[in-house]
N, C-alpha and C. Protein backbone atom coordinates (compact mmCIF):
# COMPACT_ATOMS: atom_id res chain seq x y z
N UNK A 1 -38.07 88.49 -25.11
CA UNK A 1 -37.67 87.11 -24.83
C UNK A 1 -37.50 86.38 -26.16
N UNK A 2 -36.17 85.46 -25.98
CA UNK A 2 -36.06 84.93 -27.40
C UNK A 2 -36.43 83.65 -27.53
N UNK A 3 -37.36 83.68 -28.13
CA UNK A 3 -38.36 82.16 -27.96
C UNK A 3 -39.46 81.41 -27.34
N UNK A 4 -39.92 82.59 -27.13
CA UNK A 4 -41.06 82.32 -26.17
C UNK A 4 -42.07 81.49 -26.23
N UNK A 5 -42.00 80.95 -25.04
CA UNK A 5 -43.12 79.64 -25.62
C UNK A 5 -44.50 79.85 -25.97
N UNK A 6 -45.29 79.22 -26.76
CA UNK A 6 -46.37 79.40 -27.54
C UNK A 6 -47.43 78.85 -26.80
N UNK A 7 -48.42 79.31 -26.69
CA UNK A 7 -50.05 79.13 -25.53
C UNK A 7 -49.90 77.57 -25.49
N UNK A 8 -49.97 77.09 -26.73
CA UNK A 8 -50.01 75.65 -27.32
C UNK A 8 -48.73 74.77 -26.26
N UNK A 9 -47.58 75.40 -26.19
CA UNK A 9 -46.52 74.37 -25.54
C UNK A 9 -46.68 74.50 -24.04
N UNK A 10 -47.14 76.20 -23.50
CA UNK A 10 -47.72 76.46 -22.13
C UNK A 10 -48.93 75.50 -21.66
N UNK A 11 -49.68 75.05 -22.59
CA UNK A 11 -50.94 74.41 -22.43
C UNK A 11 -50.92 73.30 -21.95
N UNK A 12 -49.77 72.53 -22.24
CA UNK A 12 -49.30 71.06 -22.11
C UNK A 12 -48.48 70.90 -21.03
N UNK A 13 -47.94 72.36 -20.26
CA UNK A 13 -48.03 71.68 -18.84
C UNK A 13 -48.61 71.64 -17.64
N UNK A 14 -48.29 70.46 -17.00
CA UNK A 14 -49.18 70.14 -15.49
C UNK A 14 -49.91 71.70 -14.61
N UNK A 15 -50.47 71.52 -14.01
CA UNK A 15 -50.90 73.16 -13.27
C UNK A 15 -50.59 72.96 -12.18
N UNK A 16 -50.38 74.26 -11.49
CA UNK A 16 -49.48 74.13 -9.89
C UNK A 16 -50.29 72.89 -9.51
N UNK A 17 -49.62 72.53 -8.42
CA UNK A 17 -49.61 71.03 -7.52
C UNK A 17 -50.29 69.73 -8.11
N UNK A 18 -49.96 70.22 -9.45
CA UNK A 18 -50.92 68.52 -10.22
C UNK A 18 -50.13 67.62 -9.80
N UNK A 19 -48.48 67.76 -9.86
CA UNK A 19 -47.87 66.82 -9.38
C UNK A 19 -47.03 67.02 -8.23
N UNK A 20 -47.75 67.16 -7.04
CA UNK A 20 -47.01 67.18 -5.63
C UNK A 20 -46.60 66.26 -5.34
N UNK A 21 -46.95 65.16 -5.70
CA UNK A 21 -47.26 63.89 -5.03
C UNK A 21 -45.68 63.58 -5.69
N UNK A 22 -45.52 63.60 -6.33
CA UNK A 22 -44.02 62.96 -7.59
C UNK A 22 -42.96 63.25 -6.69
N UNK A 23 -41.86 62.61 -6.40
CA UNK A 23 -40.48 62.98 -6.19
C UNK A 23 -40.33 64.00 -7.29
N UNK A 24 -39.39 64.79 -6.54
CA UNK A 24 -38.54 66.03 -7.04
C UNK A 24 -37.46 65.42 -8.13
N UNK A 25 -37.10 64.14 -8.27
CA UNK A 25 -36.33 63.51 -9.09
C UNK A 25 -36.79 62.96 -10.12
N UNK A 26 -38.36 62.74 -10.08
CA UNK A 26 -39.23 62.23 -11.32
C UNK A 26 -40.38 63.37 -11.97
N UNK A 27 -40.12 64.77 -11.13
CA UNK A 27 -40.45 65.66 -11.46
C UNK A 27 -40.60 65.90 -13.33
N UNK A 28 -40.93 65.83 -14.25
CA UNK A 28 -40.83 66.26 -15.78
C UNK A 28 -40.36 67.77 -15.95
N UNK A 29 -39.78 68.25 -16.50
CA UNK A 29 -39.15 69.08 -16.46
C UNK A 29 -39.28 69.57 -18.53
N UNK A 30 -40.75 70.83 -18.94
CA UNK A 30 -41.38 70.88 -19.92
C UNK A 30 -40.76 71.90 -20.49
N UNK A 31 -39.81 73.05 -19.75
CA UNK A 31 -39.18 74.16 -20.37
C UNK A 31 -37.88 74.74 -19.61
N UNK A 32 -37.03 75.44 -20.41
CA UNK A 32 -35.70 75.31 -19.61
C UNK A 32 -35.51 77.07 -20.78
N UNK A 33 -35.47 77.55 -19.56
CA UNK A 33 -35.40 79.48 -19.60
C UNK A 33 -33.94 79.47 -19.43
N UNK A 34 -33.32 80.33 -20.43
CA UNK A 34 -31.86 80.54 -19.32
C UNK A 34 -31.18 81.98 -20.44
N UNK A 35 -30.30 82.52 -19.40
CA UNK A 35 -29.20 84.05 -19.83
C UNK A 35 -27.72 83.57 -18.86
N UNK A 36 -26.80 83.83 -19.47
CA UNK A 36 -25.83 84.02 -18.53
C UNK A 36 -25.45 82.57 -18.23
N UNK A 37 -25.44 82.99 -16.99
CA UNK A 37 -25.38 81.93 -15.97
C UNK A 37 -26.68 81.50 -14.98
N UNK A 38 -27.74 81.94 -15.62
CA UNK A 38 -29.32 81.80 -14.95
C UNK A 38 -29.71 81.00 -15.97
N UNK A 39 -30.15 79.48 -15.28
CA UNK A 39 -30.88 78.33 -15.85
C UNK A 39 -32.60 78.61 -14.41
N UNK A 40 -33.72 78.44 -15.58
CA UNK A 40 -34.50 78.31 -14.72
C UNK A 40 -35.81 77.03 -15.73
N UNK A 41 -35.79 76.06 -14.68
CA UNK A 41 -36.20 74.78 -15.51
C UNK A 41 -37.54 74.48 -14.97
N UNK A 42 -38.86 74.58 -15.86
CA UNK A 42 -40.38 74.31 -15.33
C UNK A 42 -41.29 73.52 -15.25
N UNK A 43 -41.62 72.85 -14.44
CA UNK A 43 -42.25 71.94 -14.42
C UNK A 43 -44.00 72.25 -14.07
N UNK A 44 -44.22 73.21 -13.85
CA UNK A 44 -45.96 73.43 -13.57
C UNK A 44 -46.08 74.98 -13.54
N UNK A 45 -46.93 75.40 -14.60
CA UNK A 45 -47.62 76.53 -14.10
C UNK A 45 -49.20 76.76 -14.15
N UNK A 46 -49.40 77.97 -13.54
CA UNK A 46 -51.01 78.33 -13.09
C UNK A 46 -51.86 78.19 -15.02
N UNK A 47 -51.24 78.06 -15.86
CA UNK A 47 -51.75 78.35 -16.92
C UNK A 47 -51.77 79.68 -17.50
N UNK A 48 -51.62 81.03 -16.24
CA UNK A 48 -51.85 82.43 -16.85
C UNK A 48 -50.25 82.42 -17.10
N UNK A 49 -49.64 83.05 -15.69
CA UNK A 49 -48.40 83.58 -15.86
C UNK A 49 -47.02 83.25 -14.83
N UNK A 50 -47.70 82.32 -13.24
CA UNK A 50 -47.30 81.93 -12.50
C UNK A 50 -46.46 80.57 -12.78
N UNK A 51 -45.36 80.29 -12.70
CA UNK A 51 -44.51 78.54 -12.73
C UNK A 51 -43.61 78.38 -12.10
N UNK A 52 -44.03 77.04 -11.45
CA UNK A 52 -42.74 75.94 -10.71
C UNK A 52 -41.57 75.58 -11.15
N UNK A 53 -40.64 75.24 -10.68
CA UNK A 53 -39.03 74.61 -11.49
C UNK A 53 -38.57 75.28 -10.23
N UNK A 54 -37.20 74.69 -11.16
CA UNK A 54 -36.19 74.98 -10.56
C UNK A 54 -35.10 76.30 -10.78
N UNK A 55 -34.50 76.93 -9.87
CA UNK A 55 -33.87 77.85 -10.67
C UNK A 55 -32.06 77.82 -10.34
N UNK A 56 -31.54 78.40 -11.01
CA UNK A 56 -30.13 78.36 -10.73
C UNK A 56 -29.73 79.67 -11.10
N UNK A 57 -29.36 80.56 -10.63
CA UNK A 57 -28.92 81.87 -10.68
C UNK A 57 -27.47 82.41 -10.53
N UNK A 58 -26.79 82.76 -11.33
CA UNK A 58 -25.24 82.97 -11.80
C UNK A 58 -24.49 82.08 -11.06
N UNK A 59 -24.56 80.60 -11.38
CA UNK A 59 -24.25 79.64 -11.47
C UNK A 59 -23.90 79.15 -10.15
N UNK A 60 -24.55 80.18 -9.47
CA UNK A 60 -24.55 79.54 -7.79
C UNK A 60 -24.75 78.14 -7.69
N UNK A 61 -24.75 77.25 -7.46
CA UNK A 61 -25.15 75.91 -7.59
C UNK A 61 -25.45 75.49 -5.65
N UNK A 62 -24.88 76.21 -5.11
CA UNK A 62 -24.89 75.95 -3.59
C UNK A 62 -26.77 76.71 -3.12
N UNK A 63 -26.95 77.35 -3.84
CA UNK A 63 -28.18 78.75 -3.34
C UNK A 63 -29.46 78.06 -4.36
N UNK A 64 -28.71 77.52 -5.71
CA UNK A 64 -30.21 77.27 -6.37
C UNK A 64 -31.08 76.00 -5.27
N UNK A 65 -32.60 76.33 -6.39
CA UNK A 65 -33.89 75.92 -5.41
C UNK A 65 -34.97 75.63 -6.28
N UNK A 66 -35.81 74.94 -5.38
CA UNK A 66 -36.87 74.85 -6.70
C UNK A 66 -38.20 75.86 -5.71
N UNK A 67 -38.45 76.51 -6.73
CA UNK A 67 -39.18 77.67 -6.36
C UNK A 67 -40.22 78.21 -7.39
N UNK A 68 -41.21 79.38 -7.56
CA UNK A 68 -41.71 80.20 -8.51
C UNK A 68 -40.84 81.16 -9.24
N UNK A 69 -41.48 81.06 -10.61
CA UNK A 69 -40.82 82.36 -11.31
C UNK A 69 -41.80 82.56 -11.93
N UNK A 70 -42.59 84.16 -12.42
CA UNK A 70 -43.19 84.47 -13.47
C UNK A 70 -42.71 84.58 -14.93
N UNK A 71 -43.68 83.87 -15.85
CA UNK A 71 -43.13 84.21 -17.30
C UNK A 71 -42.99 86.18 -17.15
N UNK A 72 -43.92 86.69 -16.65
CA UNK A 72 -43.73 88.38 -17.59
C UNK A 72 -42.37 88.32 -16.47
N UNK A 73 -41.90 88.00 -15.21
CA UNK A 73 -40.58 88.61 -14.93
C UNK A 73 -39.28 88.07 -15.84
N UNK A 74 -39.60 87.25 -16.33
CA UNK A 74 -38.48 86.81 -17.42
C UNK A 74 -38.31 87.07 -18.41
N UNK A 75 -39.69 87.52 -19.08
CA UNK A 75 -39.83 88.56 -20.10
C UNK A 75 -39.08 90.18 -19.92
N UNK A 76 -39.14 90.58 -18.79
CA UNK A 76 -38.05 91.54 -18.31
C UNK A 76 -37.08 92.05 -18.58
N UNK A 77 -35.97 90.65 -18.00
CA UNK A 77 -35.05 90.51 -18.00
C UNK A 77 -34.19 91.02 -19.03
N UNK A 78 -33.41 92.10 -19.01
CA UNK A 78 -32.63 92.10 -19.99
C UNK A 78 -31.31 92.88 -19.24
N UNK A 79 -30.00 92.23 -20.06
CA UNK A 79 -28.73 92.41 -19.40
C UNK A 79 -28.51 93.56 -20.68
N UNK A 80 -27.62 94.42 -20.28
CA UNK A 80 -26.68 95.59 -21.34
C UNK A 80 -27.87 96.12 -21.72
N UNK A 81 -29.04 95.87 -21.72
CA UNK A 81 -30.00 96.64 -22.48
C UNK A 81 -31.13 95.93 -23.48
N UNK A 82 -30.24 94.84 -23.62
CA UNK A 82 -30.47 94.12 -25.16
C UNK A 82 -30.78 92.56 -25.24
N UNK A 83 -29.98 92.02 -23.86
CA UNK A 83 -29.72 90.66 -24.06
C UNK A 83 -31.08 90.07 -23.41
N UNK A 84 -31.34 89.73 -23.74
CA UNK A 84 -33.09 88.71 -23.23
C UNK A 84 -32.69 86.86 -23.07
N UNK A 85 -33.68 87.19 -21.90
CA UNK A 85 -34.05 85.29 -21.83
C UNK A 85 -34.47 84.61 -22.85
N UNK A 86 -33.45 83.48 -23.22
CA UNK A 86 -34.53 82.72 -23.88
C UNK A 86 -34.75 81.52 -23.42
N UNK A 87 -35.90 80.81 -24.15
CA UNK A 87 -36.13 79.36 -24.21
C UNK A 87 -35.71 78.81 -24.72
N UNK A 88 -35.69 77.81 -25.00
CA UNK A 88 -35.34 76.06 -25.38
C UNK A 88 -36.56 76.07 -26.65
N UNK A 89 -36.08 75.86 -27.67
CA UNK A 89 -37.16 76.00 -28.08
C UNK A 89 -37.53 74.22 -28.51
N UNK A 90 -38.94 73.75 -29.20
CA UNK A 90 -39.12 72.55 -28.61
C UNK A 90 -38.24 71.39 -29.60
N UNK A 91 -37.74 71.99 -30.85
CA UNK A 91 -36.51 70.98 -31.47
C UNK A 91 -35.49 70.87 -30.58
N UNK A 92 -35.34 71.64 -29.44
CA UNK A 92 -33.81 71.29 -28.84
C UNK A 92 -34.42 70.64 -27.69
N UNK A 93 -35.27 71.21 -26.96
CA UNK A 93 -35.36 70.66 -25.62
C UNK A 93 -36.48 69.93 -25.73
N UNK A 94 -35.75 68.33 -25.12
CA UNK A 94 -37.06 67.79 -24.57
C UNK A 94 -37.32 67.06 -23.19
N UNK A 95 -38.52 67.08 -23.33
CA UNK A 95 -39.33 67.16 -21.55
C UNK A 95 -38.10 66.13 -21.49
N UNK A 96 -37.70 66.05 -19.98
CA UNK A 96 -37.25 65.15 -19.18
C UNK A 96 -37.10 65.15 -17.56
N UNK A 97 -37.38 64.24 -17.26
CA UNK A 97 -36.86 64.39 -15.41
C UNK A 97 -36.17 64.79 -15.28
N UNK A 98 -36.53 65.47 -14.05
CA UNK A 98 -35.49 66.69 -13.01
C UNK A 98 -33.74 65.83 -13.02
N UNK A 99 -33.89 64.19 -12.54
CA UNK A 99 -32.88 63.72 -12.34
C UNK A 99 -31.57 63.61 -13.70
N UNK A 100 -32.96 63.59 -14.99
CA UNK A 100 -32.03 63.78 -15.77
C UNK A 100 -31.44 65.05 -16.29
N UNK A 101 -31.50 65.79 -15.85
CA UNK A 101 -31.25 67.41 -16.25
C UNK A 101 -29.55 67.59 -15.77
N UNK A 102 -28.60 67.44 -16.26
CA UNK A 102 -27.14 67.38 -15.48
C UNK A 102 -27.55 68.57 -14.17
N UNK A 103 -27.71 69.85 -14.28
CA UNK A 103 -27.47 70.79 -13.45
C UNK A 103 -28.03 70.88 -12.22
N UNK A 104 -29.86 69.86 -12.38
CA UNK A 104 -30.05 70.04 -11.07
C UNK A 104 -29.91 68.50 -10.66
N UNK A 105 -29.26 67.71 -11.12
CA UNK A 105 -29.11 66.54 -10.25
C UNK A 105 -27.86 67.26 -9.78
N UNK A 106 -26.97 67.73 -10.32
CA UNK A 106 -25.83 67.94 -9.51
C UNK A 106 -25.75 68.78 -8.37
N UNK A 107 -27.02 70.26 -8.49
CA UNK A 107 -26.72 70.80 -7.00
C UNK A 107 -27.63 70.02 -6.20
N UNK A 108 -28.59 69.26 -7.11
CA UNK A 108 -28.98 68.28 -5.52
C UNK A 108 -28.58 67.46 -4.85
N UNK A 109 -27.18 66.78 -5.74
CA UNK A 109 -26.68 65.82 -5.08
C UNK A 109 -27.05 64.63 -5.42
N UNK A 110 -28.14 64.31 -6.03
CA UNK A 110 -28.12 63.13 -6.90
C UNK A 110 -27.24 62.42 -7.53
N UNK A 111 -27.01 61.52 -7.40
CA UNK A 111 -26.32 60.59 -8.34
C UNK A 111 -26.61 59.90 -9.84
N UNK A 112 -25.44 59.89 -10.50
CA UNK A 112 -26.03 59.00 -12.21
C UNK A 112 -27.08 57.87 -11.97
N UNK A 113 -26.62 57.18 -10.99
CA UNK A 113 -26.76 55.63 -10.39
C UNK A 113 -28.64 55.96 -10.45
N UNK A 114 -28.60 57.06 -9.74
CA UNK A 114 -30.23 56.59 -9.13
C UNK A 114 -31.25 57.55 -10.83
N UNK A 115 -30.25 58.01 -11.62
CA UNK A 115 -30.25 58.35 -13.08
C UNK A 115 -31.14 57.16 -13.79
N UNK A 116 -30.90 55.87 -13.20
CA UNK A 116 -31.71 55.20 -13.96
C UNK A 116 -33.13 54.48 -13.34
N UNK A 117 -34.54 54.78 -14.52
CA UNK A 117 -35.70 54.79 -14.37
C UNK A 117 -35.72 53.54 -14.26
N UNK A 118 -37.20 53.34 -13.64
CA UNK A 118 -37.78 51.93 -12.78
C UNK A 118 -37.67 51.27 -14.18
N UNK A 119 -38.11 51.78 -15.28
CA UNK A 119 -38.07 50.85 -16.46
C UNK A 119 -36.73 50.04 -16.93
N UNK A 120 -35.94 51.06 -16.69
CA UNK A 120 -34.50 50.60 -17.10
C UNK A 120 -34.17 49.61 -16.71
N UNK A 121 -34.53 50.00 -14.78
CA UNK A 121 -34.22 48.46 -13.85
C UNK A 121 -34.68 47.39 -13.91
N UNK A 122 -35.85 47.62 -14.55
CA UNK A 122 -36.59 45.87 -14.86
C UNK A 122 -35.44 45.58 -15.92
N UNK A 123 -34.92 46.22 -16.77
CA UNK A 123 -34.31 45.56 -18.00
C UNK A 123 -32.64 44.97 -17.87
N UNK A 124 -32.48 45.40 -16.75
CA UNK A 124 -31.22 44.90 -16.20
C UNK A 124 -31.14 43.90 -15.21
N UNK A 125 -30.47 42.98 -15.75
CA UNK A 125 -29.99 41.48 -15.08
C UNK A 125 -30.18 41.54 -13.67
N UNK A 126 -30.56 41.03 -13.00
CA UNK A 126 -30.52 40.98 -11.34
C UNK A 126 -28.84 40.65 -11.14
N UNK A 127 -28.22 39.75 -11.47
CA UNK A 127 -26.93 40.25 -11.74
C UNK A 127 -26.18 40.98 -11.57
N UNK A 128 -26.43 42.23 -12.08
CA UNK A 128 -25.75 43.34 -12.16
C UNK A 128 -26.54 43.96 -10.99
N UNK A 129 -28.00 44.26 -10.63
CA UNK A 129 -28.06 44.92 -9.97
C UNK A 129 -28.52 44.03 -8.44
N UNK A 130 -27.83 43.34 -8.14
CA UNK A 130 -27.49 42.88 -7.11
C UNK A 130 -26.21 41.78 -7.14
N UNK A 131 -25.31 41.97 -6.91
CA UNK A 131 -24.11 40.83 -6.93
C UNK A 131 -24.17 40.32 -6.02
N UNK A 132 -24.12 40.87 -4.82
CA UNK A 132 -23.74 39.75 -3.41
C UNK A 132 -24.59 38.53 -3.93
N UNK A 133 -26.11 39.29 -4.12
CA UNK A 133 -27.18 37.51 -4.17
C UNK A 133 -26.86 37.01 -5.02
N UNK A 134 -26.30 36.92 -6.30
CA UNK A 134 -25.95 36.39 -7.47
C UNK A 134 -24.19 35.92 -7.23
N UNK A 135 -23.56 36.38 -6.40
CA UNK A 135 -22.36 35.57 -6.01
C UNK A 135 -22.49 34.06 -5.59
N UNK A 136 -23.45 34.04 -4.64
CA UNK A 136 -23.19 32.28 -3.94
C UNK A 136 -23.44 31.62 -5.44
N UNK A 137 -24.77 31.65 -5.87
CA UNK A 137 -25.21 30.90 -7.51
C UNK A 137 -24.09 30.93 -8.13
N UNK A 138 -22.86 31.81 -8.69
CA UNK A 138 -21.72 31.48 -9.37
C UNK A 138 -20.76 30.85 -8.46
N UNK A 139 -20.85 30.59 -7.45
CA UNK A 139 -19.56 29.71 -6.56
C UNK A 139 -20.23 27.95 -6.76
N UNK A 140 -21.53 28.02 -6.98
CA UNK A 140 -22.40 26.74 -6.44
C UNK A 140 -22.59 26.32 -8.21
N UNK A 141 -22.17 27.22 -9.21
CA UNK A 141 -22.19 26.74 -10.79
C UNK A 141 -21.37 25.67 -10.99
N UNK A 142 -22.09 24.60 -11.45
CA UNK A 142 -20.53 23.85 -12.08
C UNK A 142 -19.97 24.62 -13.48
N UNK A 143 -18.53 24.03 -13.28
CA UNK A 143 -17.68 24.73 -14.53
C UNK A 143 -17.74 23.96 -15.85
C-alpha cells in the first residue's frame, strides 16, 4: 500500500459508532483510500483493523454505499501484480464532511445548496436566505 497511514493518523479517528448519532452528511470523513476507479472514504474504525466510510467501486456511483472495509484487505489489493492502494496522504487530504467530498454527495444525491454548514448560515444575510420574508420589507422601503 502506497501510503499507509501511520498508528498516529489511525489513532485520531472516531471508533465504530462514536458517531451514529451524526447525519451521514456531517459525517467527517479522516482518510480517502483509492486505485482505479475504487474511492473508499473513512470515517471510524475499531482502532485494530476494522473501518466505516464510504465506498465507491469502479466508479459505479449507482451501487456505492457506506459500509466496512478492512485496512489488511486493502493492503491486498493489487491490480497487474504491482499496482497498490493508496492513501491520501495528510498534506493532500484533509478531514472533511461526507457532504463535502464531491463523489459522495453526488451518488447520494445531495445538493451544493445543503453544502453549506450551520456556521456559514448564520453568516449569511436572512436576505438571501429567505427572500419571500425579506420581499414585503423592500416593497414597504421608502426610496
Amino acid at each position: 500500500m502506497w501510503n499507509e497511514p501511520t498508528r498516529e493518523r489511525l489513532s485520531k479517528l472516531p471508533r465504530l459508532y462514536e458517531t451514529e448519532n451524526v447525519p451521514l452528511k456531517e459525517k467527517l470523513v479522516h482518510l480517502h483510500f483509492f486505485i482505479g476507479g475504487c474511492d473508499w472514504y473513512v470515517s471510524e474504525t475499531d482502532g485494530k483493523d476494522l473501518m466505516w466510510g464510504f465506498c465507491i467501486l469502479n466508479n459505479d456511483y449507482d451501487m456505492a454505499e457506506w459500509g466496512y472495509v478492512s485496512l489488511s484487505e486493502l493492503r491486498e489489493i493489487k491490480v497487474s501484480g504491482w499496482l497498490e492502494v493508496d492513501c491520501e496522504s495528510e498534506d493532500v487530504w484533509e478531514v472533511r464532511r461526507a457532504i463535502d467530498v464531491d463523489k459522495i454527495r453526488i451518488t447520494q444525491g445531495w445538493s451544493k445548496e445543503e453544502n453549506v454548514s450551520g456556521l456559514a448560515r448564520d453568516l449569511i444575510p436572512d436576505a438571501v436566505q429567505n427572500p419571500d420574508q425579506t420581499s414585503s420589507m423592500r416593497e414597504n422601503r421608502p426610496c
